[in-house]
Protein backbone atom coordinates (compact mmCIF):
# COMPACT_ATOMS: atom_id res chain seq x y z
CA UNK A 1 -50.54 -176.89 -97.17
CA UNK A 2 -51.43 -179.63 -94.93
CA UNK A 3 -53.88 -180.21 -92.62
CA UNK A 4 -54.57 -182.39 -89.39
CA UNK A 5 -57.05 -184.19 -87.91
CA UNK A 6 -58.85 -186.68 -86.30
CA UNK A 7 -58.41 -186.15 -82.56
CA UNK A 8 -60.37 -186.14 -79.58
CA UNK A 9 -60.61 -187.17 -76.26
CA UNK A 10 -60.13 -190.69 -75.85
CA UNK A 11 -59.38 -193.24 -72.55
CA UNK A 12 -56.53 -194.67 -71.51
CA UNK A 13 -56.46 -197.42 -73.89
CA UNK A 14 -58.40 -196.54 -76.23
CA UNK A 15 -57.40 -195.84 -80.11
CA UNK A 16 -57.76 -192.88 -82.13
CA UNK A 17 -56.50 -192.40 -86.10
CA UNK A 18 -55.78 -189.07 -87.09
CA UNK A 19 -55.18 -187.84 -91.12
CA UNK A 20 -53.44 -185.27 -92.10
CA UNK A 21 -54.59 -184.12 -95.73
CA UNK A 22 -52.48 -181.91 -98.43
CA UNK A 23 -53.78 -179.53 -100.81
CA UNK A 24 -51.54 -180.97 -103.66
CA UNK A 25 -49.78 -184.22 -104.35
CA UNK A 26 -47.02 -185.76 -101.90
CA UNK A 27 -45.81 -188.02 -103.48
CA UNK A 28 -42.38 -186.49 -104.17
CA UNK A 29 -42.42 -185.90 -99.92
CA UNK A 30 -41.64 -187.30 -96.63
CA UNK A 31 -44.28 -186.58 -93.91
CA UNK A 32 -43.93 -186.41 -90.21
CA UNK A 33 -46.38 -186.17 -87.43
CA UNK A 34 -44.88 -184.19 -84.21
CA UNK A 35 -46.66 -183.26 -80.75
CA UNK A 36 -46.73 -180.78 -78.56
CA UNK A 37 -47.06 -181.47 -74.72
CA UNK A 38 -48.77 -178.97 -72.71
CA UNK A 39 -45.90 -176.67 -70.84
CA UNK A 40 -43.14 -178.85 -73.58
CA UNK A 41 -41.62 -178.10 -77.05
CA UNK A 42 -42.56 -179.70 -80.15
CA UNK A 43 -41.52 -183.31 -80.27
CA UNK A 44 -40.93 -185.79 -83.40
CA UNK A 45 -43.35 -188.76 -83.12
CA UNK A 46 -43.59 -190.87 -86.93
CA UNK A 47 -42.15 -189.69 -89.88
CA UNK A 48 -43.03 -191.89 -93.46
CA UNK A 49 -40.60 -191.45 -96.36
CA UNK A 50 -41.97 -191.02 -100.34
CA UNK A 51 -40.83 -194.75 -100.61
CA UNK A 52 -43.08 -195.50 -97.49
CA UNK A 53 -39.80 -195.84 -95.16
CA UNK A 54 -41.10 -195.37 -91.86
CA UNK A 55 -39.50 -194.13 -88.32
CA UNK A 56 -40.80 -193.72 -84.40
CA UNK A 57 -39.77 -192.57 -81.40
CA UNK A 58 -39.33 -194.64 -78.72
CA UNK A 59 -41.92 -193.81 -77.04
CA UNK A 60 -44.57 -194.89 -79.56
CA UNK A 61 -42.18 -197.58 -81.19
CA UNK A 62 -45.49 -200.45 -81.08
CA UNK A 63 -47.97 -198.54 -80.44
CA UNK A 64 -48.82 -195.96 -83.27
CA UNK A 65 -48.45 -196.69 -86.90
CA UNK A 66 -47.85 -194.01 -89.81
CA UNK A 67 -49.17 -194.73 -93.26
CA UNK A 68 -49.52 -193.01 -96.89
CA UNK A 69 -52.35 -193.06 -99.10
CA UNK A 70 -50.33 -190.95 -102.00
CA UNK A 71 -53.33 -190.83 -104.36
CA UNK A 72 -55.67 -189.19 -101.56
CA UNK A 73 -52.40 -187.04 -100.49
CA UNK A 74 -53.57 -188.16 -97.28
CA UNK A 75 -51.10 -189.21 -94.61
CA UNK A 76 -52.29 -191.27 -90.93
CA UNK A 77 -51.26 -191.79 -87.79
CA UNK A 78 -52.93 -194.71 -86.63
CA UNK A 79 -52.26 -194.65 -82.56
CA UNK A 80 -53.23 -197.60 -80.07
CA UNK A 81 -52.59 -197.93 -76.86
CA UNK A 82 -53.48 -194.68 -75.83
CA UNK A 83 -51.95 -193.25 -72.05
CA UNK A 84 -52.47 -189.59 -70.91
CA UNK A 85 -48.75 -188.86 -71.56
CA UNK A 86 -49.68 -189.26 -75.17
CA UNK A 87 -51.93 -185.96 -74.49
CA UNK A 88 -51.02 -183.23 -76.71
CA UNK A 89 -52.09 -181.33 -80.00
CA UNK A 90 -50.44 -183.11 -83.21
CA UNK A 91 -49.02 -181.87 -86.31
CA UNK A 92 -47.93 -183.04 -89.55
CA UNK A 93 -45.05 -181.31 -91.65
CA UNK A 94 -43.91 -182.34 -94.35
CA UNK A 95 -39.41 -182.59 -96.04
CA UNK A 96 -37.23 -184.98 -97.65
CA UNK A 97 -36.18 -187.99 -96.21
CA UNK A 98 -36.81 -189.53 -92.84
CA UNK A 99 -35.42 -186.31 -91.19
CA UNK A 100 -37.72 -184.16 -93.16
CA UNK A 101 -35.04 -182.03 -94.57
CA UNK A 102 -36.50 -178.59 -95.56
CA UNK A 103 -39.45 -178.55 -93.72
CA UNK A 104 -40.84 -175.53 -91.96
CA UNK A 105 -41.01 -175.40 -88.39
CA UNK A 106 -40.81 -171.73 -88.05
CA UNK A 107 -44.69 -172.20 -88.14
CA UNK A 108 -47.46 -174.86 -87.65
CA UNK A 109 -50.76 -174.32 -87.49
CA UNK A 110 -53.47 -175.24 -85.91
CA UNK A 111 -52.97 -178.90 -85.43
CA UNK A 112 -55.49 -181.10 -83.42
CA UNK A 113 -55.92 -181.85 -79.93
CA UNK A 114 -55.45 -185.39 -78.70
CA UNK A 115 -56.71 -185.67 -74.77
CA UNK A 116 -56.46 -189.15 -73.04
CA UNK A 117 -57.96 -189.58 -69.94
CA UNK A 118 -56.74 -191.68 -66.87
């Protein structure tokens, strides 16, 4: 089971980091961090192979950074830059590979609630 966190309401600008912590090892797994919009479907932001492979969309591409910390089976999304379009609760998930084969998005959770202000 994983678990996010870390957000907040932050400027325009400003920087946040947000973990996203497993109840067992990851090691063997891929993990990706996806975002929901308000009124807009889920949407793929960072995903971070076992090997530590990493990929963004385009619209963070510079901005955010994902990183592993296997031996705290901790994953983070390390976002800079911050603009109100980035406003949206965040996920993590967690597959095979950078497309995160087998994961489950027929649920997800809680998540946490990034809100950048203008």
């Amino acid at each position: 089971q994983l678990q996010a966190s870390g957000g907040g309401l932050v400027q325009a600008g400003g920087s946040l980091r947000l973990s996203c912590a497993a109840s067992g090892s990851i090691r063997r797994y891929a993990i990706g961090w996806y975002r929901q919009a308000p009124g807009k479907q889920h949407a793929l932001v960072a995903t971070i192979s076992n090997g530590g492979s990493t990929n963004y969309a385009d619209s963070v591409r510079g901005r955010f950074t994902i990183s592993r910390e296997d031996a705290k089976n901790t994953v983070y999304l390390q976002m800079n830059a911050l603009q109100p379009e980035d406003t949206a609760v965040y996920y993590c998930k967690r597959g095979f590979g950078l497309l995160l084969h087998g994961a489950d998005f027929g649920s997800w959770g809680q998540g946490t609630l990034v809100t950048v202000s203008s």
